[in-house]
Protein backbone atom coordinates (compact mmCIF):
# COMPACT_ATOMS: atom_id res chain seq x y z
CA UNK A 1 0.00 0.00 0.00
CA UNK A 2 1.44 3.54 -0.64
CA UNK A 3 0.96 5.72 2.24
CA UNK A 4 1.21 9.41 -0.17
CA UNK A 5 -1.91 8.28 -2.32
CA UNK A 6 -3.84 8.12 1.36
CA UNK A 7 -5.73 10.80 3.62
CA UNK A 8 -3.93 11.57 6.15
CA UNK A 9 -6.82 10.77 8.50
CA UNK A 10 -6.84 7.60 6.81
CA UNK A 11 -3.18 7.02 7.93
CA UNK A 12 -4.04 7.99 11.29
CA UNK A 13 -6.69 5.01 11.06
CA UNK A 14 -4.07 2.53 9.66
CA UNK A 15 -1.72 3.58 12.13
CA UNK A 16 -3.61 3.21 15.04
CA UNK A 17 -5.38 0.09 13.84
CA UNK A 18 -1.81 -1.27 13.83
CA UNK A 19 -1.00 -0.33 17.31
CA UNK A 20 -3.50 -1.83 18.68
CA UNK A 21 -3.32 -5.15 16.78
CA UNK A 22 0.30 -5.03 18.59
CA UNK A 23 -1.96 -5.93 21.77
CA UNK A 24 -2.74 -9.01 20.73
CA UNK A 25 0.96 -10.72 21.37
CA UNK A 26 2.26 -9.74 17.57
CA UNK A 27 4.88 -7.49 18.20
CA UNK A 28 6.09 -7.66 14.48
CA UNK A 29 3.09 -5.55 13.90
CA UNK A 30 4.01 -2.96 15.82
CA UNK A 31 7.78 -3.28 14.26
CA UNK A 32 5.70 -2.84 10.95
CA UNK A 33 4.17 0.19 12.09
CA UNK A 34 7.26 1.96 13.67
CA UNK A 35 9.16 1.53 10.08
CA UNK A 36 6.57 1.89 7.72
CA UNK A 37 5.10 5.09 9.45
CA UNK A 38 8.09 6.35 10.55
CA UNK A 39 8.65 9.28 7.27
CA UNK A 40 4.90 10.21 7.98
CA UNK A 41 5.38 10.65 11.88
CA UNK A 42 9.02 12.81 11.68
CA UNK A 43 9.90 13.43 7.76
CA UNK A 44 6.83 14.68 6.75
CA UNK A 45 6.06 18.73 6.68
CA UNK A 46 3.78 18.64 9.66
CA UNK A 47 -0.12 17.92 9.18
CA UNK A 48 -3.24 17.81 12.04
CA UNK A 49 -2.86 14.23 12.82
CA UNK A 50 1.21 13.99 12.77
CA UNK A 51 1.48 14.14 16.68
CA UNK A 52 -0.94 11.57 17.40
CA UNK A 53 0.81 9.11 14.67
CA UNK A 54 4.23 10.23 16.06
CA UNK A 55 2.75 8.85 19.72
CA UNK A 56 1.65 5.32 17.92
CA UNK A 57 4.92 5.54 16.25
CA UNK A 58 7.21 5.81 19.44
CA UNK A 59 4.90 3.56 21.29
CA UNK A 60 4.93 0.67 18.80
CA UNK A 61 9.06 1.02 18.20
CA UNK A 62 9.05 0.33 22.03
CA UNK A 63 6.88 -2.40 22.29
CA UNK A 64 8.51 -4.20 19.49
CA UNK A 65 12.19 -3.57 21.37
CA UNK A 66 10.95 -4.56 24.60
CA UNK A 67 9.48 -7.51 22.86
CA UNK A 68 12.59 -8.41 21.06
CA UNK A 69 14.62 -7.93 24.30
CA UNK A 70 12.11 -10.52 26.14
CA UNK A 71 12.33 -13.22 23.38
CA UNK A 72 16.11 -12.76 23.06
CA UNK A 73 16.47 -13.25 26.86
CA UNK A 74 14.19 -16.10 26.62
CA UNK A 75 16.43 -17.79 23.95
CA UNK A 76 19.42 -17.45 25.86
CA UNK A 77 17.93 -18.98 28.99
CA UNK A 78 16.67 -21.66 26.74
CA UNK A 79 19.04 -22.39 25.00
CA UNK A 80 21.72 -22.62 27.99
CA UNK A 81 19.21 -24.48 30.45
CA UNK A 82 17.34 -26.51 28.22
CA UNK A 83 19.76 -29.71 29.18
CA UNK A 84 18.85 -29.36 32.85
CA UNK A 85 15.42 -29.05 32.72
CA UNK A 86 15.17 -32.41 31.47
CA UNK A 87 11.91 -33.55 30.48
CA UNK A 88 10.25 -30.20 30.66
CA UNK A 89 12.37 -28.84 28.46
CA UNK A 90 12.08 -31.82 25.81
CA UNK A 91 7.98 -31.30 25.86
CA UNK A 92 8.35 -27.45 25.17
CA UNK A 93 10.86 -28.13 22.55
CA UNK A 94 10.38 -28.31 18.95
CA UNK A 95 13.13 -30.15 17.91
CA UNK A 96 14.90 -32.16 20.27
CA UNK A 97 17.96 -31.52 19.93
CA UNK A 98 20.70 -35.00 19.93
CA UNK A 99 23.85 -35.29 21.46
CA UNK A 100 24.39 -35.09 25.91
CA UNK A 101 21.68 -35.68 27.89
């Protein structure tokens, strides 16, 4: 979709249907959002609606960090603990993994 060929109340729409879609435990939506409205929100000579789509802006680029920090973390403890947990680890996994027990 190009974003110049829209209203800019129609981007405001778009961008806050995004953020709030973010809710629902899809943080590459909100990762979408913070790049793909990012030259409307800051680039952009100003407009009415630029300040509320610079707030959904901000806000989704920090969800989708924090959310990226939390599944990085998660990976690491994962990936270093997974031999220890023993079974519990083997029914969360995907693939189990061969080699020490």
């Amino acid at each position: 979709m190009d974003l110049t060929k829209m209203k800019n109340d129609k981007k405001l729409y778009l961008c806050r249907w995004y953020f709030r879609a973010g809710f629902a435990f899809l943080p590459f939506v909100w990762l979408v959002n913070a790049v793909w409205f990012f030259q409307e929100a800051f680039r952009k000579p100003p407009f009415e609606e630029q300040k509320q789509i610079q707030r959904y802006v901000v806000l989704s680029g920090i969800g989708a960090s924090i959310w990226a920090a939390v599944i990085a973390v998660w990976i690491y403890i994962f990936q270093t603990h997974r031999t220890e947990w023993g079974e519990t680890a083997d029914y969360i996994s995907f693939v189990i993994p061969t080699g020490i027990k």
